[in-house]
Protein backbone atom coordinates (compact mmCIF):
# COMPACT_ATOMS: atom_id res chain seq x y z
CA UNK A 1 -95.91 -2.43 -75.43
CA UNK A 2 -94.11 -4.82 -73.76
CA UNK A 3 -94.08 -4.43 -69.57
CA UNK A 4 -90.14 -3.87 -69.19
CA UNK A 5 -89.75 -1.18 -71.71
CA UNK A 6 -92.63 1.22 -69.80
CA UNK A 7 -91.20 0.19 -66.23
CA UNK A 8 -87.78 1.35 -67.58
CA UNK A 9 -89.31 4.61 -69.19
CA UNK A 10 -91.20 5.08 -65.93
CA UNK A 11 -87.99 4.47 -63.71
CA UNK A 12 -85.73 7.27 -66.16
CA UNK A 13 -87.77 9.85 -66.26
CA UNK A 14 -88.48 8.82 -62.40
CA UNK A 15 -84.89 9.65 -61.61
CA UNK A 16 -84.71 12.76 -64.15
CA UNK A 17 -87.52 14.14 -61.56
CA UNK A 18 -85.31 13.40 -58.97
CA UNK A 19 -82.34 14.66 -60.50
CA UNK A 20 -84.83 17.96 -61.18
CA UNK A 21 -86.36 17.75 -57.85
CA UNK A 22 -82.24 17.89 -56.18
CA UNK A 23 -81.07 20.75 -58.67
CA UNK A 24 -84.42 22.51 -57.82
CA UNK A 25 -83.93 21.90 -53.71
CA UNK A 26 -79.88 23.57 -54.18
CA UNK A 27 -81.48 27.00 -56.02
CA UNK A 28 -83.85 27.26 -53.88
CA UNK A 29 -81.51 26.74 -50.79
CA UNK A 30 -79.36 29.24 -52.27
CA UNK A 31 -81.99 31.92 -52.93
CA UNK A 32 -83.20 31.46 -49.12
CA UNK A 33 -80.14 31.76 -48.02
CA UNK A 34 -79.30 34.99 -50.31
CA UNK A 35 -82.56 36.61 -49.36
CA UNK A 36 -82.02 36.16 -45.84
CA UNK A 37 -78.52 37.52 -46.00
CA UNK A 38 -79.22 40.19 -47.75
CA UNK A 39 -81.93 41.57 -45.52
CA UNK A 40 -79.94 40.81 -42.52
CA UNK A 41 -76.51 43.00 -44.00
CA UNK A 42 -78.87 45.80 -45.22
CA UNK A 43 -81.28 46.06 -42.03
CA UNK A 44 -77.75 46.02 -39.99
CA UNK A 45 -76.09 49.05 -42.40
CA UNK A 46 -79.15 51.25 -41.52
CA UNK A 47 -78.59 50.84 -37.43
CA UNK A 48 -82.21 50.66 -36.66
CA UNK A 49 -83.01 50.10 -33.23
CA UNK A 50 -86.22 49.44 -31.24
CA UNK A 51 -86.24 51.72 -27.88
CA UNK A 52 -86.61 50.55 -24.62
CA UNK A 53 -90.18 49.00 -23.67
CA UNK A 54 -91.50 51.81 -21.82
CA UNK A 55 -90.76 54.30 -24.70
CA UNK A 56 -92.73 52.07 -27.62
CA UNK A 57 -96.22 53.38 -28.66
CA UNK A 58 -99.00 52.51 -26.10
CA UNK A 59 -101.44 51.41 -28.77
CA UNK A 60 -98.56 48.68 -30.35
CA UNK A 61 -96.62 48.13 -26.49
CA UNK A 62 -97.59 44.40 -26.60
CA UNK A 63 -96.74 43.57 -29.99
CA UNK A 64 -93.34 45.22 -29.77
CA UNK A 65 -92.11 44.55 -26.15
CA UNK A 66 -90.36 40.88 -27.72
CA UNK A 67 -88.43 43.26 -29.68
CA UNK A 68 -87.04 45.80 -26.92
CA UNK A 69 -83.86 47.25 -27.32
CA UNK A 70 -83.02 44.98 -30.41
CA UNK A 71 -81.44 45.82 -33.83
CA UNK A 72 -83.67 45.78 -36.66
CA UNK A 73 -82.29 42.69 -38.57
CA UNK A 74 -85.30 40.32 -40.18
CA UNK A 75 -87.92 40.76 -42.36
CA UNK A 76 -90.14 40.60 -39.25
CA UNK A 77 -88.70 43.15 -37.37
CA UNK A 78 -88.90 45.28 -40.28
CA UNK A 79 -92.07 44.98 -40.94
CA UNK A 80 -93.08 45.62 -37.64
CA UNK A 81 -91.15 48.27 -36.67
CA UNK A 82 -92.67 49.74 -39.94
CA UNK A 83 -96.22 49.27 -39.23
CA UNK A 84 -96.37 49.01 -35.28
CA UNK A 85 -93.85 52.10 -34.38
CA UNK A 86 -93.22 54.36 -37.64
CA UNK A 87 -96.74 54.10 -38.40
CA UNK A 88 -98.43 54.77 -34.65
CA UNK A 89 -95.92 57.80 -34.42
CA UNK A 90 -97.22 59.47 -37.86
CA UNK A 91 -100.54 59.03 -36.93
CA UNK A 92 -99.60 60.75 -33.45
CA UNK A 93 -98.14 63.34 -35.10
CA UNK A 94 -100.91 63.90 -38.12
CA UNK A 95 -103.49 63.73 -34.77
CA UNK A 96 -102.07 66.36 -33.19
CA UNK A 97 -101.67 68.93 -35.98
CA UNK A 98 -104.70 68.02 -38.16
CA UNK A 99 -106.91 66.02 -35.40
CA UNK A 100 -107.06 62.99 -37.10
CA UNK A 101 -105.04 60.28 -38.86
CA UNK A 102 -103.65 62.02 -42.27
CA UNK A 103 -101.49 60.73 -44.91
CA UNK A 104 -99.02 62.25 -46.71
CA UNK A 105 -101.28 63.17 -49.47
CA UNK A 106 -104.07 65.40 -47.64
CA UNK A 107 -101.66 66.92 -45.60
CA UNK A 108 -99.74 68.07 -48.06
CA UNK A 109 -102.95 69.13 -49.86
CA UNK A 110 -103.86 70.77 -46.86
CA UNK A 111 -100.31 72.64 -46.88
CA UNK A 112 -100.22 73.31 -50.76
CA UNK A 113 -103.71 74.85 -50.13
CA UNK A 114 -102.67 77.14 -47.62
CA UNK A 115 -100.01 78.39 -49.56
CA UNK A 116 -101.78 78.56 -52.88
CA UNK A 117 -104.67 79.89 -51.08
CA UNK A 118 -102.62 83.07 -50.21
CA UNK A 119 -103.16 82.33 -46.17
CA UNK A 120 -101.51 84.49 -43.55
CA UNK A 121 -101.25 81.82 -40.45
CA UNK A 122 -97.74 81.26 -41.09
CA UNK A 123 -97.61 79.05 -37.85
CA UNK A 124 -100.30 76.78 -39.39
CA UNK A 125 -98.59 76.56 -42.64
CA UNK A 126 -95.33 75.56 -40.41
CA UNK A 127 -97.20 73.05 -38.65
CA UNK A 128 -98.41 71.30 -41.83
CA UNK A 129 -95.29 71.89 -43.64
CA UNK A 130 -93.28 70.21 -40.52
CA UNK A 131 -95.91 67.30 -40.52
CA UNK A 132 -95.96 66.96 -44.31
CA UNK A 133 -91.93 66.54 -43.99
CA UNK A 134 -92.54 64.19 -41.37
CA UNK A 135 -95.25 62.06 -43.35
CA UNK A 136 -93.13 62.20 -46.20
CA UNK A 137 -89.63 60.80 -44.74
CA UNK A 138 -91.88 58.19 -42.48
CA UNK A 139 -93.82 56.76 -45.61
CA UNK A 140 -90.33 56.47 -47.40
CA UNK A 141 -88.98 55.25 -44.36
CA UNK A 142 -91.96 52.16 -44.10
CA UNK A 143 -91.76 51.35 -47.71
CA UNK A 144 -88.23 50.63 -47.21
CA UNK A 145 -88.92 48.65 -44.01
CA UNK A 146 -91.83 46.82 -45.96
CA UNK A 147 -89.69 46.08 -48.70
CA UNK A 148 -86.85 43.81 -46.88
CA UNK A 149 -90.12 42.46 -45.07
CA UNK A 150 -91.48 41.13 -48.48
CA UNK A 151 -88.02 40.14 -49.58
CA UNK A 152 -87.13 38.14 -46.62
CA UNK A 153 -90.56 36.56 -46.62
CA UNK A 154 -89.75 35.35 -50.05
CA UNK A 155 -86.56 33.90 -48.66
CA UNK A 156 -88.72 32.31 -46.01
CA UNK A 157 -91.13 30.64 -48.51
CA UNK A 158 -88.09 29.83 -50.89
CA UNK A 159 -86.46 27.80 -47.61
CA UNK A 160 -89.73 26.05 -47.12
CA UNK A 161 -89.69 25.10 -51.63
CA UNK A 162 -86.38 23.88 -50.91
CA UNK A 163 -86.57 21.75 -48.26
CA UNK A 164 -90.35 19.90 -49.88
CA UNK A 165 -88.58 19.55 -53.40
CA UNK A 166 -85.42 17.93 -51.47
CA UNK A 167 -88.24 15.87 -50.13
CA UNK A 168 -89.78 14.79 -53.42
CA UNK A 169 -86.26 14.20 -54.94
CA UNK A 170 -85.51 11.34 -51.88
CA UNK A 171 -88.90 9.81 -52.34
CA UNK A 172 -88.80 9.88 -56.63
CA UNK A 173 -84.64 8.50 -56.06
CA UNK A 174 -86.72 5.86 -53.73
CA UNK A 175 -89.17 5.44 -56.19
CA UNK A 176 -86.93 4.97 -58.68
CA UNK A 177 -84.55 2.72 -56.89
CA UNK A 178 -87.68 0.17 -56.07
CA UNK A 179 -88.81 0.83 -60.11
CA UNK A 180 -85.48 -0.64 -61.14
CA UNK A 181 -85.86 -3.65 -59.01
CA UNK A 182 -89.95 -4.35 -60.33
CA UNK A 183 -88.12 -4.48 -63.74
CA UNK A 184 -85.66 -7.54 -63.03
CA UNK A 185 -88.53 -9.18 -61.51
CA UNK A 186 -90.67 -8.49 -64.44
CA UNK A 187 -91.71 -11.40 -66.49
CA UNK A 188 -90.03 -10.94 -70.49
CA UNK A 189 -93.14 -11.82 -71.90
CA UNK A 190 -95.16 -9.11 -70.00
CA UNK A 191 -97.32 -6.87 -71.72
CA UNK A 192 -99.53 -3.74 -70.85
């Protein structure tokens, strides 16, 4: 095969990479940017707030104080006011009912035992039927929380794709650029 004709196959489908590499830098921009926008819009619709520092959990204070008094509008902020407030506060509540950390599940066992069971102690089946309520609307409450988290840490990673393949498409354009100038200087009679 003669040298110019593989330097000018290697310098096209250099620049179709690049070309790829560009198209593939723009989608990926976009979908950051929709992920991120999205998050923010719904987080701001539900008008969570974090309280004031003296009112967080003890257990999570440190982690949370950065976010005192602030509107719940990242993927970060959901995901730790899901796991660092919601969560310390259902596991204050389950201790104080059941005396340890419950879930949803065996408290509501616990509850739908009682009942089943035929038991009299209508203030303990209150109690487990208030903290079963409470389980159940903070779990849906977290997953909810978790779920922008995930989607605007997708965003996050799609902004980071974007801005390595708009990377790769410079240095394959540059690539290609120099390619094109190693095949006028290419001997006719060159062979590989």
């Amino acid at each position: 095969m003669r040298r110019k004709t593989f330097d000018k196959i290697v310098t096209a489908v250099g620049f179709g990479l690049a070309v790829f590499l560009f198209i593939a830098a723009g989608l990926l921009n976009w979908g950051a940017s929709f992920a991120q926008d999205s998050v923010k819009s719904q987080l701001e619709n539900q008008n969570i707030s974090f309280p004031a520092a003296e009112a967080m959990p003890e257990a999570t204070k440190d982690q949370l104080a950065k976010w005192a008094e602030q509107k719940v509008t990242t993927g970060e902020m959901a995901r730790d006011y899901s796991d660092l407030y919601i969560w310390e506060h259902m596991k204050a509540s389950a201790n104080a009912v059941v005396g340890k950390d419950a879930t949803y599940s065996e408290v509501s066992g616990m509850y739908m035992g009682l009942v089943r069971g035929g038991s009299t102690d209508t203030a303990q089946i209150a109690k487990l039927g208030e903290l079963r309520q409470t389980l159940f609307m903070g779990n849906t409450l977290r997953g909810m929380l978790l779920e922008a988290y995930a989607f605007g840490t997708l965003g996050v990673i799609a902004g980071y794709s974007a801005i390595a393949a708009l990377a790769g498409g410079f240095l394959m354009l540059v690539l290609s650029i120099m390619g094109l100038l190693h095949i006028r200087r290419t001997p006719e009679g060159a062979t590989i």
